[in-house]
Protein backbone atom coordinates (compact mmCIF):
# COMPACT_ATOMS: atom_id res chain seq x y z
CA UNK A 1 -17.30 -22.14 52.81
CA UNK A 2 -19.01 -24.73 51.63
CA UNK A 3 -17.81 -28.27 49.48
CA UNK A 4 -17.01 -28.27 46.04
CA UNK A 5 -19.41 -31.25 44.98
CA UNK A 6 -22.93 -28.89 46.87
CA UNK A 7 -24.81 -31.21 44.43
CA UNK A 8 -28.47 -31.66 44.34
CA UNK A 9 -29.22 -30.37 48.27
CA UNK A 10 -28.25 -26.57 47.42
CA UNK A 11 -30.75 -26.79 44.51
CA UNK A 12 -33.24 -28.00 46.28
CA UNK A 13 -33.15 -25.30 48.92
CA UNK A 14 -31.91 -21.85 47.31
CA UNK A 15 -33.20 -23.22 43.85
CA UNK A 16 -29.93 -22.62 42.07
CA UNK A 17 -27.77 -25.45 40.15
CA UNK A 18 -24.47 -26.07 40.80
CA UNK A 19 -23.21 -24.52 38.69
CA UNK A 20 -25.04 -21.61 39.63
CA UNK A 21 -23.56 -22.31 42.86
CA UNK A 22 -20.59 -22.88 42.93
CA UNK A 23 -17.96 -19.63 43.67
CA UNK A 24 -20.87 -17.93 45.50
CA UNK A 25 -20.20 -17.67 49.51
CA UNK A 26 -22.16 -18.81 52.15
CA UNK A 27 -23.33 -15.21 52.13
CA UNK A 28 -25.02 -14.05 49.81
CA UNK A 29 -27.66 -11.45 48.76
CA UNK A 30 -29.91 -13.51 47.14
CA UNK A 31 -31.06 -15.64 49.80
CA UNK A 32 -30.81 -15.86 53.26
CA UNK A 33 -31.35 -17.92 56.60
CA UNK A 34 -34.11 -16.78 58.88
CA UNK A 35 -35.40 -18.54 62.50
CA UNK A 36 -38.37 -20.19 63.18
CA UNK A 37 -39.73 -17.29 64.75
CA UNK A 38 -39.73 -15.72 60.86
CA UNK A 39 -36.43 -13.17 62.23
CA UNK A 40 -33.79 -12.59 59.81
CA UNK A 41 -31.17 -14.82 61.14
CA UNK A 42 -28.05 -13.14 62.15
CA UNK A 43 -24.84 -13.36 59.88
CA UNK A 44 -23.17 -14.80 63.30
CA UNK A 45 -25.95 -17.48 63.66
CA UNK A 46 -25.28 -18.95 60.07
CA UNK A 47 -24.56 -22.67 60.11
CA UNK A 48 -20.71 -22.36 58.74
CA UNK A 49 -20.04 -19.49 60.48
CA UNK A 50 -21.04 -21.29 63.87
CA UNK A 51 -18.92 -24.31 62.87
CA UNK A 52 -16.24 -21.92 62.80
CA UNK A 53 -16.69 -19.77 65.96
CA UNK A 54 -17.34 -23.09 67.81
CA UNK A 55 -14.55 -25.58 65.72
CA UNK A 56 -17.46 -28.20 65.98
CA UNK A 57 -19.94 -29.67 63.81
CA UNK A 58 -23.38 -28.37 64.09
CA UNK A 59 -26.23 -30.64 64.58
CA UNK A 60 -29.81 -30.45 63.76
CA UNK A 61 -30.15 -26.64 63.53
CA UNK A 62 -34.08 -26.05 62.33
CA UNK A 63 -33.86 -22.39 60.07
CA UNK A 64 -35.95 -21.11 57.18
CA UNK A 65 -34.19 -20.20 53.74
CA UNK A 66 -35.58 -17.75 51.82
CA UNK A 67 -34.41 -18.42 48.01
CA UNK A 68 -34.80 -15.80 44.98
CA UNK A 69 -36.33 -17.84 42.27
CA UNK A 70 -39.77 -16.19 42.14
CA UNK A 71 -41.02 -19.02 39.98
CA UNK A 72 -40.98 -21.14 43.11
CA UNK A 73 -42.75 -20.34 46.23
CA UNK A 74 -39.69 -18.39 48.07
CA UNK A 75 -39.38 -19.61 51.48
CA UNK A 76 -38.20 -23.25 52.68
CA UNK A 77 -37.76 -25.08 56.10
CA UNK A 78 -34.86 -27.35 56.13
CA UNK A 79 -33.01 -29.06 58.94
CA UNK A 80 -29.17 -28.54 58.85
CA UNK A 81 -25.95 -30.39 59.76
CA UNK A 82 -22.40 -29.17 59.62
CA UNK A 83 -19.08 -30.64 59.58
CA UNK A 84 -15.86 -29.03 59.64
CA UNK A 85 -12.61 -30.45 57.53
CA UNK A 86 -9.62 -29.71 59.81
CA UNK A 87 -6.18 -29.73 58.35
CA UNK A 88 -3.25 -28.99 60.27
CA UNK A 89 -5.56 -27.58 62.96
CA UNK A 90 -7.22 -25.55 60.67
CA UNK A 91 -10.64 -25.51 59.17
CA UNK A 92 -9.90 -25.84 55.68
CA UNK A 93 -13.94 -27.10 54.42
CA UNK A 94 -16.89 -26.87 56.42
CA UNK A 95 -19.31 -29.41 54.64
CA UNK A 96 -23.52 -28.32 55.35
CA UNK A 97 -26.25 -31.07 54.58
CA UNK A 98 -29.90 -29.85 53.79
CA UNK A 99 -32.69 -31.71 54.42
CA UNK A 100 -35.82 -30.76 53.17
CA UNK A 101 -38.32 -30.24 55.90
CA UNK A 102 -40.96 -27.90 54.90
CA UNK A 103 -44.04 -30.24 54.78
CA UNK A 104 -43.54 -30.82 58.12
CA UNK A 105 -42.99 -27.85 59.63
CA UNK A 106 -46.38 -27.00 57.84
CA UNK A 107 -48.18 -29.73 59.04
CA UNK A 108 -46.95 -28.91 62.77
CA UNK A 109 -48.09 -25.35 62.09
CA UNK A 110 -51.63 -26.74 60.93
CA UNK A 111 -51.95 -28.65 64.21
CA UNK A 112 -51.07 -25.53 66.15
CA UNK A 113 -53.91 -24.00 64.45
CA UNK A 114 -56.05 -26.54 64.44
CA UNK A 115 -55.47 -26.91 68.65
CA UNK A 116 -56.18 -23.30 68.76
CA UNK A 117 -59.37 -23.26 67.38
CA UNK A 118 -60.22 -25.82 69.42
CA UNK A 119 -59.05 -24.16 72.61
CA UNK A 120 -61.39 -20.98 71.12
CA UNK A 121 -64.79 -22.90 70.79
CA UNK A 122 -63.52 -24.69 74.35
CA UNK A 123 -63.52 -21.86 76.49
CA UNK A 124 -65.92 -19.36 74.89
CA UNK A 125 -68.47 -21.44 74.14
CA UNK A 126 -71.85 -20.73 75.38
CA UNK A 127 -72.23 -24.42 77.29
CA UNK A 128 -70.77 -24.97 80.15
CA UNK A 129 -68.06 -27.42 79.49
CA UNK A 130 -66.18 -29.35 82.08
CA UNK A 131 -63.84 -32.47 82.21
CA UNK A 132 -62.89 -34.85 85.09
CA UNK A 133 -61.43 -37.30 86.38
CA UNK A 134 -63.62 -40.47 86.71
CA UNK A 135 -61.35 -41.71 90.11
CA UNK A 136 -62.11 -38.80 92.39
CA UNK A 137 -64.59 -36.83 90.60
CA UNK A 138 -62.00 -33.87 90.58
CA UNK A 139 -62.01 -31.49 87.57
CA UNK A 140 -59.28 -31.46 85.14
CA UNK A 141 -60.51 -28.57 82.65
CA UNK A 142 -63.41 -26.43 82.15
CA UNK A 143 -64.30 -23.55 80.38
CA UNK A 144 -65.05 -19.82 82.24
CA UNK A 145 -69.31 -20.78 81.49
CA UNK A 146 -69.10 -23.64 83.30
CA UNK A 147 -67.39 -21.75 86.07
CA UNK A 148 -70.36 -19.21 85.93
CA UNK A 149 -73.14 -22.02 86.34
CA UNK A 150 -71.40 -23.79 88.93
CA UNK A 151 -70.19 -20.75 91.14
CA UNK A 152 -66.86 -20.42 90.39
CA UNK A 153 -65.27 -17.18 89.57
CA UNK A 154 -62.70 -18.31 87.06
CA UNK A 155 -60.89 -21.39 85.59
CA UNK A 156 -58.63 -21.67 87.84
CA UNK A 157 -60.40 -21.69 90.98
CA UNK A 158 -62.13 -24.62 89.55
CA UNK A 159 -59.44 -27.25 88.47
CA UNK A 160 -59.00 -29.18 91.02
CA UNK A 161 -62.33 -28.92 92.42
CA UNK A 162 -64.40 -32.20 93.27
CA UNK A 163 -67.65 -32.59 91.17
CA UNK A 164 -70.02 -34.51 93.52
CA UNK A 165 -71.31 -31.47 95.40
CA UNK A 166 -72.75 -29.78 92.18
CA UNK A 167 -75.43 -32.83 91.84
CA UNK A 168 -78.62 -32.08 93.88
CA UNK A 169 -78.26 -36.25 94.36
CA UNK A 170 -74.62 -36.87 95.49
CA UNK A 171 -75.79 -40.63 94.03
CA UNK A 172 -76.00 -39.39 90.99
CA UNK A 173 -71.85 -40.00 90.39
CA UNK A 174 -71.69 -43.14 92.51
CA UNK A 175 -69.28 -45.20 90.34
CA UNK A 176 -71.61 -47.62 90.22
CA UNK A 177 -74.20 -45.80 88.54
CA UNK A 178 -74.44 -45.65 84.41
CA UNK A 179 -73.19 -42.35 83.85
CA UNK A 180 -69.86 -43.86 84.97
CA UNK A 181 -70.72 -46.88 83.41
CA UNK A 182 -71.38 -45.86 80.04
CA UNK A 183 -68.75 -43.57 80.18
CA UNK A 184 -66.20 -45.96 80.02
CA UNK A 185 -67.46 -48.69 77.78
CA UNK A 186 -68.30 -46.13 75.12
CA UNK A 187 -65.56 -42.80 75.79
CA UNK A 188 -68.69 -40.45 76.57
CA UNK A 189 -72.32 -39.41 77.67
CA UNK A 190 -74.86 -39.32 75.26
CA UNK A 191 -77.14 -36.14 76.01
CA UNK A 192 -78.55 -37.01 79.75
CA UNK A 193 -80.84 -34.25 82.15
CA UNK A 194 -78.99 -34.07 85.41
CA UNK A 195 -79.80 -31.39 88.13
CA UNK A 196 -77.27 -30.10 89.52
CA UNK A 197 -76.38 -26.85 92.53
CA UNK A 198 -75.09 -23.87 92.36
């Protein structure tokens, strides 16, 4: 079920005209809805068929549309909002908006990538690499080498873990000194020699 007017939104998304459009069922061989997971979405699941099952509108549903013209690149994101047309009690229209979101959901996925790469040369990097908090000296992250020059046996065991007693001079991370110093004027620690215990 979908409005008579489907207008520019439905070309825009299963790259058909109106024309094209109109007559054809919310069902359809040529295209279909799939979730963000990249699953076929279930007939059941479909925006007007929910509207229908539920008798409410639909709000913000985030699905992937998969659209036959081969001369475009096949797959879209789009967000989608549903209203049903009641008549006499019955739901005579259910009218779907499109919204074109696929430049988004690819620059989220980018990030995702982008964090896990990150996360990669974080914790199996050949440096010891630790974090912490400037307040209480107590370690926030840290990656497993760090754990295996300080004594720890994993990650875990470490978070939480003060810092002081790894420096061979407790001084060494007295808040006055200007490792603390020039960490917070300038956001980090240029390359500096301490020693420190294991």
């Amino acid at each position: 079920l979908y409005e008579k007017s489907v207008g520019e939104s439905l070309d825009l998304t299963v790259s058909a005209t109106e024309a094209q459009m109109l007559g054809k069922t919310a069902i359809d061989k040529d295209w279909h809805f799939f979730n963000a997971d990249g699953t076929v979405m279930e007939v059941e699941k479909y925006p007007v068929n929910q509207v229908i099952a539920k008798r409410q509108p639909l709000r913000n549903l985030v699905a992937g549309v998969h659209r036959p013209n081969k001369e475009l690149e096949n797959d879209v994101w789009v967000l989608i909002n549903a209203n049903p047309v009641i008549v006499n009690d019955e739901i005579v229209q259910v009218i779907v908006t499109f919204v074109d979101i696929t430049e988004r959901m690819r620059a989220e996925e980018a990030l995702r990538e982008s964090e896990r790469k990150y996360r990669n040369l974080y914790h199996y990097a050949h440096v010891g690499l630790f974090e912490t908090d400037l307040l209480d000296a107590k370690i926030i992250a840290c990656n497993q080498r760090y754990c295996d020059l300080a004594g720890f046996p994993t990650v875990d065991s470490a978070i939480g873990m003060d810092t002081i007693h790894l420096y061979t001079n407790p001084s060494d991370r007295d808040s006055e000194k200007p490792l603390t110093t020039i960490a917070f004027c300038c956001g980090y620690i240029p390359r500096t020699l301490l020693y420190v215990s294991s």
